[in-house]
N, C-alpha and C. Protein backbone atom coordinates (compact mmCIF):
# COMPACT_ATOMS: atom_id res chain seq x y z
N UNK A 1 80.80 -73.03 96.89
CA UNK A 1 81.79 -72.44 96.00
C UNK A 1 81.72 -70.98 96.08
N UNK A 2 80.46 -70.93 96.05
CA UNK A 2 80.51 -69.13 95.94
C UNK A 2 80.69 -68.37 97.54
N UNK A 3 80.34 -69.27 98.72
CA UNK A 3 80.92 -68.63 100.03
C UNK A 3 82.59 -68.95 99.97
N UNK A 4 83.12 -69.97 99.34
CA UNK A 4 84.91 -69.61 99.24
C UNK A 4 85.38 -68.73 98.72
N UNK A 5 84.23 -68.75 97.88
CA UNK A 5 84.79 -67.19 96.90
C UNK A 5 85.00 -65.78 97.33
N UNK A 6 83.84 -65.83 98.72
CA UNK A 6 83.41 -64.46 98.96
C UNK A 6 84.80 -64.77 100.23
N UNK A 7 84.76 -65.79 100.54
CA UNK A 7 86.02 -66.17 102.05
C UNK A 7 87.08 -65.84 101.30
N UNK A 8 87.75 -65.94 100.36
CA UNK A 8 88.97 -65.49 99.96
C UNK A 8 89.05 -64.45 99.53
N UNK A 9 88.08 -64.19 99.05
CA UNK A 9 88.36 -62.49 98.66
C UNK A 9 88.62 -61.90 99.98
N UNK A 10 89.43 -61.33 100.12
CA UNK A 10 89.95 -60.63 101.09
C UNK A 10 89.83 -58.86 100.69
N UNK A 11 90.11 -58.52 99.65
CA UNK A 11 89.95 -57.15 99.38
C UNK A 11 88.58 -56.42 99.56
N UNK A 12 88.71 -55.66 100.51
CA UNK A 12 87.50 -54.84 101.01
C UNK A 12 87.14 -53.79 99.50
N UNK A 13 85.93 -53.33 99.72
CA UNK A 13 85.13 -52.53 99.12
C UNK A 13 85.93 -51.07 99.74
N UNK A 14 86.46 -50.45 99.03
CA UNK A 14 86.54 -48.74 100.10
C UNK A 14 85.38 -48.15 100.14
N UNK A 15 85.37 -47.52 101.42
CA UNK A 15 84.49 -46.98 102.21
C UNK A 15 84.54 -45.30 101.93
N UNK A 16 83.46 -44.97 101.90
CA UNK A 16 83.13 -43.22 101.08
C UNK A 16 83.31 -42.45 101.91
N UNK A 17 84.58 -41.44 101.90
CA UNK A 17 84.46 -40.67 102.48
C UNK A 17 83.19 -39.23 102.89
N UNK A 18 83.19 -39.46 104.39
CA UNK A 18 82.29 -38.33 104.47
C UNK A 18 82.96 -36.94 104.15
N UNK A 19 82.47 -35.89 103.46
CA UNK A 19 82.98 -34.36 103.34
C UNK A 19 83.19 -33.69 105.00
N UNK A 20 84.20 -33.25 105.39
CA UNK A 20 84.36 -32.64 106.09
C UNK A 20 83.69 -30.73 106.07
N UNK A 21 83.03 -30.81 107.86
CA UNK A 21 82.41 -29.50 107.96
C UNK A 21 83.17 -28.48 107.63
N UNK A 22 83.01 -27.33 106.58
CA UNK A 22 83.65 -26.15 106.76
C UNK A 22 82.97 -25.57 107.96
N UNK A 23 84.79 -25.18 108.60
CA UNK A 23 84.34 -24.15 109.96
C UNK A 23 83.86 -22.76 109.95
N UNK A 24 82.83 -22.43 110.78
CA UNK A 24 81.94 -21.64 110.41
C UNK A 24 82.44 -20.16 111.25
N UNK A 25 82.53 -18.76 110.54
CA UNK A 25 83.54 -17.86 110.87
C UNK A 25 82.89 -17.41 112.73
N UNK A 26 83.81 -17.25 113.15
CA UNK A 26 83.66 -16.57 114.54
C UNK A 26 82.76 -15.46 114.49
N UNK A 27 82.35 -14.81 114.90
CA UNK A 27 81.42 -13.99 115.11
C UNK A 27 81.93 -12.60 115.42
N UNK A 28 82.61 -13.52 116.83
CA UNK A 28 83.56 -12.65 117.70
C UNK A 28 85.05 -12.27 117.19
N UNK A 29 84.86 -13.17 116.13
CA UNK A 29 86.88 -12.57 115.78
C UNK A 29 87.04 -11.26 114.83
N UNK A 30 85.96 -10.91 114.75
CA UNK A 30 85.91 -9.19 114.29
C UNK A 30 85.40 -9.29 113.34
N UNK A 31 85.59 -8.03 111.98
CA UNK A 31 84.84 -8.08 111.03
C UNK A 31 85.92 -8.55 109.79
N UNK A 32 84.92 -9.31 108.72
CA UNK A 32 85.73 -9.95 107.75
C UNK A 32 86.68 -9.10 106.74
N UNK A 33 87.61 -9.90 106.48
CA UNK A 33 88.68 -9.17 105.56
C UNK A 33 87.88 -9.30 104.61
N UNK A 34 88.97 -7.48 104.46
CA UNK A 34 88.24 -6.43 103.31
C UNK A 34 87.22 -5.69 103.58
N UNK A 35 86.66 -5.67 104.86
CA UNK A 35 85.13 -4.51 105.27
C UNK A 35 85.94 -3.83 106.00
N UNK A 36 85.98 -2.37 106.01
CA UNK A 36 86.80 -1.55 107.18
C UNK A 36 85.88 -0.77 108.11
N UNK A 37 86.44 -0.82 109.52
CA UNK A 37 85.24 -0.09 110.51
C UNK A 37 84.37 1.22 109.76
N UNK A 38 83.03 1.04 110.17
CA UNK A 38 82.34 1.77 109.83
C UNK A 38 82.69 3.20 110.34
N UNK A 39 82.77 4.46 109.45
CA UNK A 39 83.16 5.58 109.42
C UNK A 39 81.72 6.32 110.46
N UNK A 40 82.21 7.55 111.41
CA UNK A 40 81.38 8.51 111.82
C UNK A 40 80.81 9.31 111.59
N UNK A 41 79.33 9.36 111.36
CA UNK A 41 78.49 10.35 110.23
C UNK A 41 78.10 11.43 111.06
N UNK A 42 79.00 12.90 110.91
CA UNK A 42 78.42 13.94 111.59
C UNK A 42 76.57 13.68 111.56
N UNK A 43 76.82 14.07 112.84
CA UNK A 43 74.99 14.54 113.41
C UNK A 43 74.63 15.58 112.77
N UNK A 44 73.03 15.81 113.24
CA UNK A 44 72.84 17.46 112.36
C UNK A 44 72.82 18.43 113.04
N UNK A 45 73.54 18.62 114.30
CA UNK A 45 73.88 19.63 114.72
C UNK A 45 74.82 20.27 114.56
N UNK A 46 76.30 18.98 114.40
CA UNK A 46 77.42 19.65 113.74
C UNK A 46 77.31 19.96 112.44
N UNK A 47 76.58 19.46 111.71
CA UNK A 47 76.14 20.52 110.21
C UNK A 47 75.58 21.71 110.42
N UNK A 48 74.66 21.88 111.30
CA UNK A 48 73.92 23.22 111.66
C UNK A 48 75.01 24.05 112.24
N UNK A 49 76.12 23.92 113.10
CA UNK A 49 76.77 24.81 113.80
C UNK A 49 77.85 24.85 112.66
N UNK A 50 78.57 24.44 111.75
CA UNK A 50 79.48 24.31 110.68
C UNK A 50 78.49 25.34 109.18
N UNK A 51 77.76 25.04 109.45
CA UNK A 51 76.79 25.87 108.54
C UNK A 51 76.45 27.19 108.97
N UNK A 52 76.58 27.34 110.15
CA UNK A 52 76.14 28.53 110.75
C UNK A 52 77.43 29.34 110.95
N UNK A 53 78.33 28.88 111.13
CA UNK A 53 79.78 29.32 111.00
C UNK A 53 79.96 30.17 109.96
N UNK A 54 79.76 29.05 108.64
CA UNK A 54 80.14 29.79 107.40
C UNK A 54 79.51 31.01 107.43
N UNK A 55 78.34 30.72 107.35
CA UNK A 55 77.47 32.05 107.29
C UNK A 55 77.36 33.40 108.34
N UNK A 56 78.34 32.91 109.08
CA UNK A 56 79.02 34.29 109.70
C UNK A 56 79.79 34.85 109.20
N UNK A 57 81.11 33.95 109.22
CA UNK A 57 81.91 34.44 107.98
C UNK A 57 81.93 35.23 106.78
N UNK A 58 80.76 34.49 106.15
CA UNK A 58 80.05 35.04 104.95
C UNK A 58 79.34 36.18 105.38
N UNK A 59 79.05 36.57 106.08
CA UNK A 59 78.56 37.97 106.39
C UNK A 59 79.54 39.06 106.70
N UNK A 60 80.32 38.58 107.89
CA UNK A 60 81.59 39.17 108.20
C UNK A 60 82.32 39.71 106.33
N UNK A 61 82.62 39.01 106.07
CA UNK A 61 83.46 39.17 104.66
C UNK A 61 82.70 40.21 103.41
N UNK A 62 81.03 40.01 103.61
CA UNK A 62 80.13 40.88 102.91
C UNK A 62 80.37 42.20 103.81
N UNK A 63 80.44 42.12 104.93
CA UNK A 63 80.40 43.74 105.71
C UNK A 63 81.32 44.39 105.40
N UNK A 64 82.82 43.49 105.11
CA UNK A 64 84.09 44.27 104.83
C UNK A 64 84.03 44.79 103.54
N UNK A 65 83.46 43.66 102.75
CA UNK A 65 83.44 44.42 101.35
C UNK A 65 82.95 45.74 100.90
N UNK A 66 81.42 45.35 101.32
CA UNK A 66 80.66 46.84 102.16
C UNK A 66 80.95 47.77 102.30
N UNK A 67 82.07 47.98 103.39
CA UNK A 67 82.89 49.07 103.84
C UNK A 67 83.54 49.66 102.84
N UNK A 68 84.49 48.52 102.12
CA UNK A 68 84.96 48.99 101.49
C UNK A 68 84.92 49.71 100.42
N UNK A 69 83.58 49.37 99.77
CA UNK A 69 82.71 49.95 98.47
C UNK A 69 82.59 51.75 99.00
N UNK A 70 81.64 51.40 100.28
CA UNK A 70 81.52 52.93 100.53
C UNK A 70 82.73 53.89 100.99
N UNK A 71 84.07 53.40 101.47
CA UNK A 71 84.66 54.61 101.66
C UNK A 71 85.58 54.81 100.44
N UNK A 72 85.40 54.20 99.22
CA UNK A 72 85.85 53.82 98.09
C UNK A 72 84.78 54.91 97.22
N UNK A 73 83.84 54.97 97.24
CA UNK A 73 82.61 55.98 96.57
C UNK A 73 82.98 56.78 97.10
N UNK A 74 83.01 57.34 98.60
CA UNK A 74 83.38 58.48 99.12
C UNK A 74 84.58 59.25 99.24
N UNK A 75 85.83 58.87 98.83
CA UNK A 75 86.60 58.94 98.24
C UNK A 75 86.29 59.83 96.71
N UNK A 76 86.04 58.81 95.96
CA UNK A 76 85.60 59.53 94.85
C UNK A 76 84.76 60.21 94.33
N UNK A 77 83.82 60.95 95.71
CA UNK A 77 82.96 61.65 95.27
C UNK A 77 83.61 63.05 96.10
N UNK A 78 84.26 62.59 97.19
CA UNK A 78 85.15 63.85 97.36
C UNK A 78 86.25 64.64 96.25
N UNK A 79 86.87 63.46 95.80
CA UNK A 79 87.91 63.88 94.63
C UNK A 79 86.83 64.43 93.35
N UNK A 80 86.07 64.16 93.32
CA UNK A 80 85.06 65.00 92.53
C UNK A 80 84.74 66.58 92.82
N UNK A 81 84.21 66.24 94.15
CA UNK A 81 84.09 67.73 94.36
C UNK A 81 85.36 68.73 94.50
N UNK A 82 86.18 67.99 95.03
CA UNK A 82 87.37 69.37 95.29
C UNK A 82 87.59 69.18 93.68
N UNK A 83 87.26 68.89 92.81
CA UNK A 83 88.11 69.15 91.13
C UNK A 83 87.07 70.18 90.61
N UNK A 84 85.57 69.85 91.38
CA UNK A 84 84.50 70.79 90.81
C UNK A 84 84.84 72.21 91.16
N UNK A 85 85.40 72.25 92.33
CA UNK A 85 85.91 73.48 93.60
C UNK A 85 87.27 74.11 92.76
N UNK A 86 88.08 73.33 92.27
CA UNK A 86 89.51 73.74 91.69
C UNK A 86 89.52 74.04 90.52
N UNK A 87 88.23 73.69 89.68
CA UNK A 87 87.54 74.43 88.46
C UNK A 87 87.07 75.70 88.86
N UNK A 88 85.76 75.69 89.42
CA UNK A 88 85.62 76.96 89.70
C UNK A 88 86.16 78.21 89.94
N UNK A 89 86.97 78.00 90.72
CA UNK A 89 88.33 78.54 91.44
C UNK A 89 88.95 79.29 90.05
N UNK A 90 89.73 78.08 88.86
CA UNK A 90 90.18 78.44 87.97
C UNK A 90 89.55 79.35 87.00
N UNK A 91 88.25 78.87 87.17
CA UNK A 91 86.97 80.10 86.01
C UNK A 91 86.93 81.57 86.97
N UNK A 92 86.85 81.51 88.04
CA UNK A 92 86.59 82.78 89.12
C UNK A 92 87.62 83.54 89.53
N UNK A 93 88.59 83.01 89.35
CA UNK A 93 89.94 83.81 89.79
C UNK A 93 91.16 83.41 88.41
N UNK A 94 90.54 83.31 87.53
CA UNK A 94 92.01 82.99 86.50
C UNK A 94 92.42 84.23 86.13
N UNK A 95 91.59 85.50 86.40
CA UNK A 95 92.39 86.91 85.89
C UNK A 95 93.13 87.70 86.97
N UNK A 96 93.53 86.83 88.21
CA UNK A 96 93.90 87.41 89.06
C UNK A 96 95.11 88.34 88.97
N UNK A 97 95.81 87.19 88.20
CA UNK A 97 97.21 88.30 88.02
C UNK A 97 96.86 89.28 86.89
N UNK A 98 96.20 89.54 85.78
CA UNK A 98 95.61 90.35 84.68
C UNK A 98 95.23 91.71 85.44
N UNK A 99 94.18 91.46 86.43
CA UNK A 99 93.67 92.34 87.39
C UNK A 99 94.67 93.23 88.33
N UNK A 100 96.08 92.17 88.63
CA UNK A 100 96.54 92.80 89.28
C UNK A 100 97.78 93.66 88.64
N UNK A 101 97.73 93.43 87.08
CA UNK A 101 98.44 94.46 86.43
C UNK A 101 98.02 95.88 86.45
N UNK A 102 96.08 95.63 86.10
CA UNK A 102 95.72 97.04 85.64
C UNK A 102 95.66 97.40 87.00
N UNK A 103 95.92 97.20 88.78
CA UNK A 103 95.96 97.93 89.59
C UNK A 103 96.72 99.41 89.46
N UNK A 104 97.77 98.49 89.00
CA UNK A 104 99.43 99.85 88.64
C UNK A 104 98.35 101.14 87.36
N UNK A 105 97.64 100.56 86.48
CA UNK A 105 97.97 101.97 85.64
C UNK A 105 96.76 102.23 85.99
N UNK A 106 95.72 102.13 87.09
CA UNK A 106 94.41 102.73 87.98
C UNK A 106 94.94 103.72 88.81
N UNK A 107 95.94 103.26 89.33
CA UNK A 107 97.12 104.16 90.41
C UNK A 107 97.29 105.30 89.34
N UNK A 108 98.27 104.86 88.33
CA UNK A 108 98.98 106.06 87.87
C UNK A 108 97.68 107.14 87.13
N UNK A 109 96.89 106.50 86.72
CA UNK A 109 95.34 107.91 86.31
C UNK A 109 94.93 108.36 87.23
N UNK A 110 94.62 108.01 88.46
CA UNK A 110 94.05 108.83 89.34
C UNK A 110 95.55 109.28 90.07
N UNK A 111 96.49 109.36 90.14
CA UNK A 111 97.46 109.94 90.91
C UNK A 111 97.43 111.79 89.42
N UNK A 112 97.97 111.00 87.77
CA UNK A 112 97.50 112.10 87.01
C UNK A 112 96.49 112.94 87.50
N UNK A 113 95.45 112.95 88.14
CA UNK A 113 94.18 113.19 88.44
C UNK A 113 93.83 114.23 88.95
N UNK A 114 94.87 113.97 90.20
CA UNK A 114 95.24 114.62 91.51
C UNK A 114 96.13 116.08 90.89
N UNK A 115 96.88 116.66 89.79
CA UNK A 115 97.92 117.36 89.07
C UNK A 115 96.97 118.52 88.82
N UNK A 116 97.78 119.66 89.78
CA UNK A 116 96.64 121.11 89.91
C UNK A 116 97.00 121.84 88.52
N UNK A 117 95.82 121.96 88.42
CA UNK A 117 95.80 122.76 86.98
C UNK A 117 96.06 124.12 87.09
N UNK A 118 97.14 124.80 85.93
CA UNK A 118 97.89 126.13 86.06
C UNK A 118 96.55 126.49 85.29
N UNK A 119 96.78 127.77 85.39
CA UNK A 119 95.65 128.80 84.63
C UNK A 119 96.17 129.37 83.65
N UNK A 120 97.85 129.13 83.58
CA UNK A 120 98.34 129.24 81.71
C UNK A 120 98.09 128.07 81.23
N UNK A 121 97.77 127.04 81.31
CA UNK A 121 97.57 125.91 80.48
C UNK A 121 96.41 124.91 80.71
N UNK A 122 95.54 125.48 81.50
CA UNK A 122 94.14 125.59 81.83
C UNK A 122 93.26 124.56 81.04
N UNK A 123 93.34 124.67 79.60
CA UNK A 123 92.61 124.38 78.35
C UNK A 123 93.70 122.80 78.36
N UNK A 124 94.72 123.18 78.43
CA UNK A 124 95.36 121.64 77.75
C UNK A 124 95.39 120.38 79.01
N UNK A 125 95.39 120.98 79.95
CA UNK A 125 95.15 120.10 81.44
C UNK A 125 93.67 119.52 81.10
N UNK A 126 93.02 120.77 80.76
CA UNK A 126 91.32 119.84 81.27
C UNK A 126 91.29 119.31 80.31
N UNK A 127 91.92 119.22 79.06
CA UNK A 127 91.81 118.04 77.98
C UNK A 127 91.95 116.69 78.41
N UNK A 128 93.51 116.65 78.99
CA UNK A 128 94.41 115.72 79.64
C UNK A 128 93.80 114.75 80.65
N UNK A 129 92.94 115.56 81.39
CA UNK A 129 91.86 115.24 82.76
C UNK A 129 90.58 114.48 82.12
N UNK A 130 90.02 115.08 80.90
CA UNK A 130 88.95 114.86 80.69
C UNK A 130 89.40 113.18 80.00
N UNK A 131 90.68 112.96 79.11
CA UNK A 131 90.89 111.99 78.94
C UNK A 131 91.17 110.63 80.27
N UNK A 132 91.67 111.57 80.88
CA UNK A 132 92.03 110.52 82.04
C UNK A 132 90.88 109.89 82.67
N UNK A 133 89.53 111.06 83.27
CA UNK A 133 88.81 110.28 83.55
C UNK A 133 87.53 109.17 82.26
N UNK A 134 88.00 109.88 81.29
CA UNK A 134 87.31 108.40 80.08
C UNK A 134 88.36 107.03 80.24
N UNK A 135 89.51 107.42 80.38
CA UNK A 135 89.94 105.78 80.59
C UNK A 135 89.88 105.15 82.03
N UNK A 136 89.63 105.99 83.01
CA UNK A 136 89.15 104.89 84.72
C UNK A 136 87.68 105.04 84.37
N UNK A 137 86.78 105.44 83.86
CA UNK A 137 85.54 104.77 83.90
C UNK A 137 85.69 103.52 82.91
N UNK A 138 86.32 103.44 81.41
CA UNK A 138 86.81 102.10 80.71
C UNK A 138 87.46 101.13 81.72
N UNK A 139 88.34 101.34 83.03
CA UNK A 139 88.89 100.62 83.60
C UNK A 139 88.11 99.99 84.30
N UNK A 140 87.09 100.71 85.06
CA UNK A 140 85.66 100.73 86.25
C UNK A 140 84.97 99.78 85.33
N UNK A 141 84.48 99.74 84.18
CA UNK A 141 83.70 99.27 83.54
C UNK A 141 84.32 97.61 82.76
N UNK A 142 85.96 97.02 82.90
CA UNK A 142 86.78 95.81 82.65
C UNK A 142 86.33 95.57 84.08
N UNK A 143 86.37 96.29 85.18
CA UNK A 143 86.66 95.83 86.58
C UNK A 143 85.34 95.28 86.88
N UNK A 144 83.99 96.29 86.58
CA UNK A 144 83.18 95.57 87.13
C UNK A 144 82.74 93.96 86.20
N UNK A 145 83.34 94.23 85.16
CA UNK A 145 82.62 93.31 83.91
C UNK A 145 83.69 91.46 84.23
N UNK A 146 84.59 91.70 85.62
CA UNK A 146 85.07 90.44 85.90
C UNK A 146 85.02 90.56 87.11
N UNK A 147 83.88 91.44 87.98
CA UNK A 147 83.82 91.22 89.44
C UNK A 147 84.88 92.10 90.31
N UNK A 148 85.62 92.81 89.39
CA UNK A 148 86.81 93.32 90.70
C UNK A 148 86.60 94.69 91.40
N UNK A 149 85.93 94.63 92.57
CA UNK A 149 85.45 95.44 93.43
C UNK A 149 86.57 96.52 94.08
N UNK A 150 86.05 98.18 94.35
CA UNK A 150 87.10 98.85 94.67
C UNK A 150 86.54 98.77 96.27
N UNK A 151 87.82 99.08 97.51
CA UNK A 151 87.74 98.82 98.82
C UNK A 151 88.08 100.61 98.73
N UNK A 152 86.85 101.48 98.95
CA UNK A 152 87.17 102.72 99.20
C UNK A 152 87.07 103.45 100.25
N UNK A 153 87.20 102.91 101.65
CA UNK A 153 86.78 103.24 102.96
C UNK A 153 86.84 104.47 103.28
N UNK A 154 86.57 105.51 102.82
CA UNK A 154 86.65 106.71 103.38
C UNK A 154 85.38 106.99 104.26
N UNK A 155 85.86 107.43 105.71
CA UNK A 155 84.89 107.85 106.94
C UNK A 155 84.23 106.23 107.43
N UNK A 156 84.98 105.66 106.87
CA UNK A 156 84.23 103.79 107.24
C UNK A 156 84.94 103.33 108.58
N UNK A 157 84.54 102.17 109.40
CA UNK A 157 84.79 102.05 110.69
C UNK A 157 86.41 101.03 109.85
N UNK A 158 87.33 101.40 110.77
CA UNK A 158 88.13 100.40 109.93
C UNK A 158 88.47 98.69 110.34
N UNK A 159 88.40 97.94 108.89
CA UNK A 159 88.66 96.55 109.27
C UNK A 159 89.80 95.99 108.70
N UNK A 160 90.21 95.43 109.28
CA UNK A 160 91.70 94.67 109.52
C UNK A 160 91.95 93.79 108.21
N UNK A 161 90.98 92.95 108.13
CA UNK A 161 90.41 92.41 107.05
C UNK A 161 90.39 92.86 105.11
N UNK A 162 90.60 94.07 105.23
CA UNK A 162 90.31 94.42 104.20
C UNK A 162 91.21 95.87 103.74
N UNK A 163 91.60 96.36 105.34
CA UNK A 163 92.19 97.85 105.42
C UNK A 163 93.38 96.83 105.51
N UNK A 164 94.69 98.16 105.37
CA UNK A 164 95.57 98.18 106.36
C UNK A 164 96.20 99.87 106.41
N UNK A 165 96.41 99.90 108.05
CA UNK A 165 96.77 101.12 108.39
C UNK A 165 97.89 101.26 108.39
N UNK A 166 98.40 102.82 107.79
CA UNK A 166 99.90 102.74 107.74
C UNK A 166 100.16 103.88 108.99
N UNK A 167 98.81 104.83 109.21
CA UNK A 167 99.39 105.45 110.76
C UNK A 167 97.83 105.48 111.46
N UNK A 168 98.04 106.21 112.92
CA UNK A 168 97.43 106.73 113.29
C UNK A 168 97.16 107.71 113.38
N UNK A 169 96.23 108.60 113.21
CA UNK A 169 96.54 110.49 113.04
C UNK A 169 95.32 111.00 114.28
N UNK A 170 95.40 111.59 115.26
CA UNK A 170 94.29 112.58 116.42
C UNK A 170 93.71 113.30 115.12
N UNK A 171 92.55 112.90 115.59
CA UNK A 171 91.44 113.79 114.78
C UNK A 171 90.29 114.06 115.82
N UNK A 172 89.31 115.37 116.07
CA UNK A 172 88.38 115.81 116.86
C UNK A 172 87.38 115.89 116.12
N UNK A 173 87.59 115.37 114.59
CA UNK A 173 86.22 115.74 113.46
C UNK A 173 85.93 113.93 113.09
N UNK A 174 86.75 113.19 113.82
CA UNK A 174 86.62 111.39 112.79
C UNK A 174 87.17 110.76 114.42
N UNK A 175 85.54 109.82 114.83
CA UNK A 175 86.05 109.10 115.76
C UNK A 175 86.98 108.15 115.97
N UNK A 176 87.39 108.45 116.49
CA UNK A 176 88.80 106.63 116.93
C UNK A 176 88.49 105.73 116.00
N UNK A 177 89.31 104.79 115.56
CA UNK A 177 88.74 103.78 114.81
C UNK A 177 88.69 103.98 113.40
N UNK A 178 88.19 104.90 112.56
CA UNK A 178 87.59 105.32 111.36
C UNK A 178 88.71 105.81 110.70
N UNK A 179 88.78 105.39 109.51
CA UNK A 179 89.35 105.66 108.60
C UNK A 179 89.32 107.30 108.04
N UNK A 180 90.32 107.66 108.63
CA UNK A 180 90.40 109.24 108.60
C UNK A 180 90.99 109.91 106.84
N UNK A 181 91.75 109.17 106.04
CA UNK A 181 92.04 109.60 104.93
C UNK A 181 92.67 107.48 104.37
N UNK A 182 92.16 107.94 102.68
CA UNK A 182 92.29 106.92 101.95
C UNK A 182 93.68 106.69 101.12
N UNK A 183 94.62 106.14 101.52
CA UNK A 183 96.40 107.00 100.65
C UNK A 183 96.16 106.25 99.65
N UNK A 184 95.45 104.79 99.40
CA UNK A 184 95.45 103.90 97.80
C UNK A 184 94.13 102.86 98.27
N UNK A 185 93.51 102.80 97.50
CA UNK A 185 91.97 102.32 97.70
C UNK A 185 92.59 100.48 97.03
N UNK A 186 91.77 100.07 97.99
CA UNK A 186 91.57 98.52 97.84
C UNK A 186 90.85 97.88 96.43
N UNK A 187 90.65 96.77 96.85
CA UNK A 187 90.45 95.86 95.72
C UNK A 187 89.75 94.45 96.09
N UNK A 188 88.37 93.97 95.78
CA UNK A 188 88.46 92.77 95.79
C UNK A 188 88.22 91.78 94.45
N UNK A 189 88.56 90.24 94.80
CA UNK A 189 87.98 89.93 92.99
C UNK A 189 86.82 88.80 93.56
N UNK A 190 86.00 89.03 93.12
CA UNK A 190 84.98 88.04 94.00
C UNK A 190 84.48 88.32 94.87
N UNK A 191 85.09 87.21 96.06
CA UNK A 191 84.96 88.04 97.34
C UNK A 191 86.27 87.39 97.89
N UNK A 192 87.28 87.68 97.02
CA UNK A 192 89.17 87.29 97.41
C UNK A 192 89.74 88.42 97.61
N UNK A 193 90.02 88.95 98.80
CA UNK A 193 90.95 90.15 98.87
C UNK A 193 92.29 90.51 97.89
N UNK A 194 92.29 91.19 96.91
CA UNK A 194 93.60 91.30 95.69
C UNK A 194 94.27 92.51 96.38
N UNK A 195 94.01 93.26 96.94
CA UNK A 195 94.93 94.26 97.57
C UNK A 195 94.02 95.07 98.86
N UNK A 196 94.45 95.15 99.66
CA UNK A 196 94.19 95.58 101.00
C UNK A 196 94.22 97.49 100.39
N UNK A 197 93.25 98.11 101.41
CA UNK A 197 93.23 99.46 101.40
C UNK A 197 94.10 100.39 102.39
N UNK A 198 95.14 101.21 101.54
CA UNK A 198 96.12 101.39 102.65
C UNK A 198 95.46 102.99 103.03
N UNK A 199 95.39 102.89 104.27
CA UNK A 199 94.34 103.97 104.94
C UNK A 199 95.09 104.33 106.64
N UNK A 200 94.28 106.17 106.67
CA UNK A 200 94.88 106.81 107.67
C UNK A 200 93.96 106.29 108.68
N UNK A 201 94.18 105.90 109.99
CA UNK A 201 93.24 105.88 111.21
C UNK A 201 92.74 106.74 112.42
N UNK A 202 91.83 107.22 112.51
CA UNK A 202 91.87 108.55 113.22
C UNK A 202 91.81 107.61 114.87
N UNK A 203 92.31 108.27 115.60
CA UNK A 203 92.35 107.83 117.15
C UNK A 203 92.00 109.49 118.19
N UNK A 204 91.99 109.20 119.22
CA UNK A 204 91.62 110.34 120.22
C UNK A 204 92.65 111.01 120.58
N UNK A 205 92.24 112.32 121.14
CA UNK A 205 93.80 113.35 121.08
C UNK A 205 93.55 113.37 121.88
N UNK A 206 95.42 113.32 122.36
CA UNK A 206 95.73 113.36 124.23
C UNK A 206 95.40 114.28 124.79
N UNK A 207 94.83 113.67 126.18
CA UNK A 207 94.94 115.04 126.93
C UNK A 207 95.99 115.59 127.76
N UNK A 208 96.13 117.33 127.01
CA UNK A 208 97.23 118.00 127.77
C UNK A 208 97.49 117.91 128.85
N UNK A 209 98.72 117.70 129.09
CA UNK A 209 99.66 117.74 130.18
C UNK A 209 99.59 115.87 130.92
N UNK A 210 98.87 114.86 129.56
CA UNK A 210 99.12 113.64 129.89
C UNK A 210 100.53 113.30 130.19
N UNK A 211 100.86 112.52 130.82
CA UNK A 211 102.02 111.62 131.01
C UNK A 211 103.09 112.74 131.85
N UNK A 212 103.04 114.21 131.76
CA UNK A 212 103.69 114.73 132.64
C UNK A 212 103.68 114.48 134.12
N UNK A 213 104.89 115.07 134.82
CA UNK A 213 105.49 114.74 136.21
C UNK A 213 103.70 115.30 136.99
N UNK A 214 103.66 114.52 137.64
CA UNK A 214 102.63 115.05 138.43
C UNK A 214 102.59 116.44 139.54
């Protein structure tokens, strides 16, 4: 009974599936999604020569600055001095034109000076005189008290510089060259020429019968 039983049963038992292998990744089919080729890590030479770069640069750029500092100081130590120079200047010569007023009434006392005294009025002249010369020593004494020097070349070799000649005159008593007579005496303020000394120049006397027909 019980082998008919098992004979008719006809319906099988199902059979267990085996799990199928997961396929195992290629090796060779590159690298897995989502990893990206590995990036190139400078060496340390290209850091050393990239480093060494800068720091040229960086020197280069310190040298300019450099430069620039010092002709930047020098600059302003020039503009210093010429203001120290254009002061001075202003303290040493600010009475120039003042100075060159009282030239005119130095002229007109000693030209008074020069005025021959009559022997009818003898007494009132040498008053006149005696005043005149108390106010050019007061003048002598403003002049020296701001430096302003008289240019009085009489019998002096003459210089260009400081003279100027208005002739030449033959003289046998005043060699060539020399200031033979003084017509208005000079001036300096400092050591700035304020008026030139206008003066006679003695030169050599021709000899007779020069330049005639032979």
């Amino acid at each position: 009974m019980s082998r008919k039983k098992q004979a008719g049963d006809t319906t099988a038992a199902p059979k267990t599936a085996k799990p199928k292998k997961q396929a195992r990744p290629d090796a060779k089919a590159g690298p897995q999604a989502g990893v990206g080729p590995k990036a190139d890590t400078p060496s340390d030479a290209d850091i050393i020569s990239q480093l060494q770069a800068e720091l040229e640069a960086a020197h280069t750029k310190a040298a300019e600055d450099l430069d620039k500092f010092l002709r930047a100081k020098a600059e302003t130590e020039n503009v210093q001095r010429r203001a120290q120079v254009e002061v001075g200047n202003a303290r040493k010569y600010g009475i120039e034109r003042f100075a060159a007023e009282l030239l005119a009434v130095c002229d007109s006392l000693e030209l008074a000076r020069t005025v021959d005294i009559q022997q009818e009025n003898q007494s009132a002249l040498e008053q006149m005189r005696e005043g005149l010369d108390l106010t050019l020593k007061l003048l002598d004494s403003a002049f020296q008290k701001f430096s302003l020097t008289v240019i009085d070349p009489q019998g002096e070799k003459f210089d260009p510089e400081k003279h100027q000649a208005m002739s030449m005159v033959e003289s046998d008593e005043i060699a060539p060259g020399y200031v033979i007579q003084v017509v208005q005496k000079g001036y300096l303020l400092h050591d700035r020429l304020l008026r030139p000394a206008m003066v006679l120049v003695a030169k050599a006397r021709e000899a007779e019968g020069s330049g005639g027909a032979a």
